[in-house]
Protein backbone atom coordinates (compact mmCIF):
# COMPACT_ATOMS: atom_id res chain seq x y z
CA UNK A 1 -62.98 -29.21 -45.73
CA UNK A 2 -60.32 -29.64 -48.90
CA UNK A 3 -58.65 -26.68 -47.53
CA UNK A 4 -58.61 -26.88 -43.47
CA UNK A 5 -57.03 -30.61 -44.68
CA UNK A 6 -53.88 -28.76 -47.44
CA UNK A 7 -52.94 -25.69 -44.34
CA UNK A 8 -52.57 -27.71 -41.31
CA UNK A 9 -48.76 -28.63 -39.91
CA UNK A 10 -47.76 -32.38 -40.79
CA UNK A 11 -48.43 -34.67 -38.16
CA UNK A 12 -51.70 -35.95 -36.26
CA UNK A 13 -54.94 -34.58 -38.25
CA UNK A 14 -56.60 -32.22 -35.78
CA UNK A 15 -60.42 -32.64 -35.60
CA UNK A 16 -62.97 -29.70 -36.49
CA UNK A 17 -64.78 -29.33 -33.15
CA UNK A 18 -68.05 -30.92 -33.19
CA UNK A 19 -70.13 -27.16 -32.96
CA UNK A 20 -67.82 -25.22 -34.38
CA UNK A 21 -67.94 -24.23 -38.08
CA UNK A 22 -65.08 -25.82 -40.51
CA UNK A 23 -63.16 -22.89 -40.88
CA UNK A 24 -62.06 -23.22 -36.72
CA UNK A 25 -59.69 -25.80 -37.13
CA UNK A 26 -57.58 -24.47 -40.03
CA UNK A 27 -54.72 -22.68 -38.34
CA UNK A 28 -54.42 -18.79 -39.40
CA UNK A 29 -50.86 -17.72 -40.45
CA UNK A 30 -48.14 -17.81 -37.71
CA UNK A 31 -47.17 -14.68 -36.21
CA UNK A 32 -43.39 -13.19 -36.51
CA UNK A 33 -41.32 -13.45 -33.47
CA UNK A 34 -40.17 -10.02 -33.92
CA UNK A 35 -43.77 -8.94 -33.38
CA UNK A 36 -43.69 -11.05 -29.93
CA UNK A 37 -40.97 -8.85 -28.82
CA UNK A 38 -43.02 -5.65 -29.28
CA UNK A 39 -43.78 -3.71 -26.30
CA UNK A 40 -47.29 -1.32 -25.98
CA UNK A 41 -45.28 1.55 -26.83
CA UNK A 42 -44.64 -0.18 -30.56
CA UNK A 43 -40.65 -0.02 -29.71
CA UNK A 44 -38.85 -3.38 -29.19
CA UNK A 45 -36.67 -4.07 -26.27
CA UNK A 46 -32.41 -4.59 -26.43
CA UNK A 47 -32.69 -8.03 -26.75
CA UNK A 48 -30.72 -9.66 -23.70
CA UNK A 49 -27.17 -12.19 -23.96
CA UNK A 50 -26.50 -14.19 -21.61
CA UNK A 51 -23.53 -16.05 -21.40
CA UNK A 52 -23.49 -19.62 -19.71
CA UNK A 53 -21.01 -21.13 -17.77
CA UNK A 54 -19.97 -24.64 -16.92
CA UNK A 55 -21.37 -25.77 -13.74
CA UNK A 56 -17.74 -26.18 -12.09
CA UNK A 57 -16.70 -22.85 -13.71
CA UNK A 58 -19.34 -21.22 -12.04
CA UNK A 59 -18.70 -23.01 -8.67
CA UNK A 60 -14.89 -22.03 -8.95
CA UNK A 61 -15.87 -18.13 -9.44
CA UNK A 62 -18.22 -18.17 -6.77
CA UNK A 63 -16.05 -20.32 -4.08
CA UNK A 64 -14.22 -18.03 -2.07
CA UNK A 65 -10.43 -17.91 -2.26
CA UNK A 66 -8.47 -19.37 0.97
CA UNK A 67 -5.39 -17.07 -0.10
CA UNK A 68 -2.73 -19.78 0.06
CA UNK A 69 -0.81 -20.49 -3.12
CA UNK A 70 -0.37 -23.67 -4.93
CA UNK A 71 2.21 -25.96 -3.51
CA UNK A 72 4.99 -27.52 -5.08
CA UNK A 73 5.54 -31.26 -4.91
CA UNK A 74 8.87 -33.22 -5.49
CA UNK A 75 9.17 -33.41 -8.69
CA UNK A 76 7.82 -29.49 -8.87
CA UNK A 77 10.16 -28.03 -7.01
CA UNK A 78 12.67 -30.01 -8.96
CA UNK A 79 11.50 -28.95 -12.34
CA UNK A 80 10.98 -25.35 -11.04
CA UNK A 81 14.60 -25.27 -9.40
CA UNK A 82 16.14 -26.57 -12.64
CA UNK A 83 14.07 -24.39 -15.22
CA UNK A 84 14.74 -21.51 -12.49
CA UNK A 85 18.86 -21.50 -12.34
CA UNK A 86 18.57 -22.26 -15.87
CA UNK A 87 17.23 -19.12 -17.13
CA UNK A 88 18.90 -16.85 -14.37
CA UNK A 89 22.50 -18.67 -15.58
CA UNK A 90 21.30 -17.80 -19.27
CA UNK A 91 20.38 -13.86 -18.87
CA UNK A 92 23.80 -13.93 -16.73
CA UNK A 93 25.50 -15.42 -19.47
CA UNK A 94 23.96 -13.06 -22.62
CA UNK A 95 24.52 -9.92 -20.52
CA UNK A 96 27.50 -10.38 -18.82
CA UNK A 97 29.34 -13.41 -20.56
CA UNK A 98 29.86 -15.45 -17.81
CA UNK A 99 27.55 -16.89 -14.44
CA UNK A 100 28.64 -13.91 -11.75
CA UNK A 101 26.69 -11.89 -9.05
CA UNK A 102 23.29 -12.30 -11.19
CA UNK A 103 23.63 -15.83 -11.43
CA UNK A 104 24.26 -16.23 -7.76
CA UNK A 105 21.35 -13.64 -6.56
CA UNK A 106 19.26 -15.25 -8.90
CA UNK A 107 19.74 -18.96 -7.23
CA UNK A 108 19.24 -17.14 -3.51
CA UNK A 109 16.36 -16.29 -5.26
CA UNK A 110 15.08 -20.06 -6.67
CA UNK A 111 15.68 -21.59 -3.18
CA UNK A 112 13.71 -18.81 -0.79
CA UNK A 113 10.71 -19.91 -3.78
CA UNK A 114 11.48 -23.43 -3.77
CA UNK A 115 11.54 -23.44 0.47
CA UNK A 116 8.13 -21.70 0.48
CA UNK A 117 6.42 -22.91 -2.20
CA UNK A 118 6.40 -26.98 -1.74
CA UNK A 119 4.29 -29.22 0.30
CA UNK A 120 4.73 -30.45 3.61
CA UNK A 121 4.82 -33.77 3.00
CA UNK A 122 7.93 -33.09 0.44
CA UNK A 123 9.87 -30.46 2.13
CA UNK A 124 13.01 -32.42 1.74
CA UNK A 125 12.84 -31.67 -1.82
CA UNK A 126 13.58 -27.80 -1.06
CA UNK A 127 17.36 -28.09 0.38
CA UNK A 128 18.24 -31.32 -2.60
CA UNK A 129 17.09 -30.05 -5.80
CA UNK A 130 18.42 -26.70 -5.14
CA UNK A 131 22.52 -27.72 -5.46
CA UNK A 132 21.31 -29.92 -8.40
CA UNK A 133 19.69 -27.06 -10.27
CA UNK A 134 23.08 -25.32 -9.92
CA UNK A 135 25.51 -28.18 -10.54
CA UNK A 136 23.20 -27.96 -13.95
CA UNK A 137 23.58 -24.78 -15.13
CA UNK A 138 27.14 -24.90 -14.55
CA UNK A 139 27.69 -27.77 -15.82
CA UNK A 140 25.48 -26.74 -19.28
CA UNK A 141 25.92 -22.87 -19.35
CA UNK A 142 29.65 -22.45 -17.59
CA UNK A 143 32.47 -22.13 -19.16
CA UNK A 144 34.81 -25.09 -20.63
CA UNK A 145 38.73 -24.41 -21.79
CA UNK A 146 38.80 -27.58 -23.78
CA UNK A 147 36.45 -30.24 -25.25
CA UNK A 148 36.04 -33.75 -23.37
CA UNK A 149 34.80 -34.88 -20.85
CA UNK A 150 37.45 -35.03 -18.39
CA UNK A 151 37.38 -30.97 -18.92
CA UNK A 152 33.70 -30.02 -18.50
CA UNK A 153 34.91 -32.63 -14.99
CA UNK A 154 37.35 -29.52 -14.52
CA UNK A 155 35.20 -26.79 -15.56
CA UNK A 156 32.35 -27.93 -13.07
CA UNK A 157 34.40 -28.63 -9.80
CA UNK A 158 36.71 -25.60 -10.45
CA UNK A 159 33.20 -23.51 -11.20
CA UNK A 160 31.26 -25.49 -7.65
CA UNK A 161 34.76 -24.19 -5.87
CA UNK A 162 34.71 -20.30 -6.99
CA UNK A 163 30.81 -19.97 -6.61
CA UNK A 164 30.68 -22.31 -3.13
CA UNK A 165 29.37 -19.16 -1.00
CA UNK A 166 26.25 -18.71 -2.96
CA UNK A 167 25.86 -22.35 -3.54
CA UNK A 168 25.94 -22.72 0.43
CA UNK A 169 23.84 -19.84 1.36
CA UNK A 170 21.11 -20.54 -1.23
CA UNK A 171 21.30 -24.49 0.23
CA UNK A 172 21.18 -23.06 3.78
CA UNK A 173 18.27 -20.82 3.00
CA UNK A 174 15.99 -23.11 1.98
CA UNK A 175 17.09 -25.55 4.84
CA UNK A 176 16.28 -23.27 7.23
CA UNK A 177 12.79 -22.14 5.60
CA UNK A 178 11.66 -25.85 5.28
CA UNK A 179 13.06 -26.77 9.24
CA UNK A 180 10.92 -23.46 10.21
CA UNK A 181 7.73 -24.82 8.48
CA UNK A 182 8.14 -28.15 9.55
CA UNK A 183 8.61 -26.93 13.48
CA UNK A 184 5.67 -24.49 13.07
CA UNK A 185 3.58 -27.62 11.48
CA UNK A 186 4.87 -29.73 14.51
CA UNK A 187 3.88 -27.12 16.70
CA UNK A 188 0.40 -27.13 14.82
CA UNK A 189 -0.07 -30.61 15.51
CA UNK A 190 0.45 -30.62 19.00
CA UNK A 191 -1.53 -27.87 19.80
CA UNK A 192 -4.86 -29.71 18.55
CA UNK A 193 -4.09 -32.41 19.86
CA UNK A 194 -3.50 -31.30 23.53
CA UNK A 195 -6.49 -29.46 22.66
């Protein structure tokens, strides 16, 4: 009975049962768990990973993707415009010296994004922050003949002059993409509703 009493786990004293010989309720020696793993054949099995995932990371794999990018609001588009002209006036600047044809493709390129890319709701934003993002990197990145500022003044109206036709046709590109989406919402709209 001394030794049934020294093997058994800590914890709630487990009675002998009441036919049973003392030697049944001393637990025998716990098994390996390598040995649990053991199939008939003797080999063991490639034990298995499996990674788990977050419920919402799981969710967001499995949801099925509309196709529609993200949209842009206000202050978006205005970040985007600025950062945008700012590193197309930069690479213009380090490979050519001065803003030219790359700057001015590049800003085309910054409005047609800006235009498609925001929301609805803040389509106005498109056609405004696109002249600011370039009256910014001209103003930063173009070139000054003297310091003060009654010459960067100069330097940025002479600069808005000389560089006015891809200033306009950047503006009027992304006033005509965010007039088409707003018509084609309008037109949306209407057709539910007559619906």
């Amino acid at each position: 009975m001394e030794q049934s009493i020294r093997t058994q786990p800590p914890g709630p004293r487990r009675r002998p049962p009441a036919g049973g010989a003392a030697e049944a309720a001393v637990p025998g020696p716990a098994t390996p768990p390598e040995s649990r793993l053991r199939t008939a054949s003797g080999a063991r099995p490639a034990p298995r990973l499996r990674l788990r995932l977050p419920r919402q990371l799981g969710a967001a794999r499995d949801r099925p993707r509309s196709g529609r990018p993200a949209r842009l609001t206000a202050v978006g588009t205005g970040v985007l415009a600025v950062a945008g002209t700012l590193a197309v006036a930069a690479v213009d600047r380090v490979l050519f010296g001065g803003l030219g044809v790359l700057f001015g493709l590049g800003y085309l390129v910054v409005c047609f994004q800006l235009a498609v890319r925001v929301r609805l709701p803040d389509l106005l934003a498109a056609p405004i922050s696109g002249p600011i993002a370039f009256a910014a990197a001209l103003l930063l990145l173009g070139p000054v003949s003297a310091p003060g500022v009654t010459a960067q003044v100069v330097a940025l109206a002479s600069g808005l002059a000389l560089r006015a036709g891809w200033l306009f046709t950047g503006t009027g590109l992304a006033a005509a993409i965010a007039a088409a989406r707003f018509l084609a919402q309008r037109h949306i709209r209407r057709s539910r509703t007559n619906s």
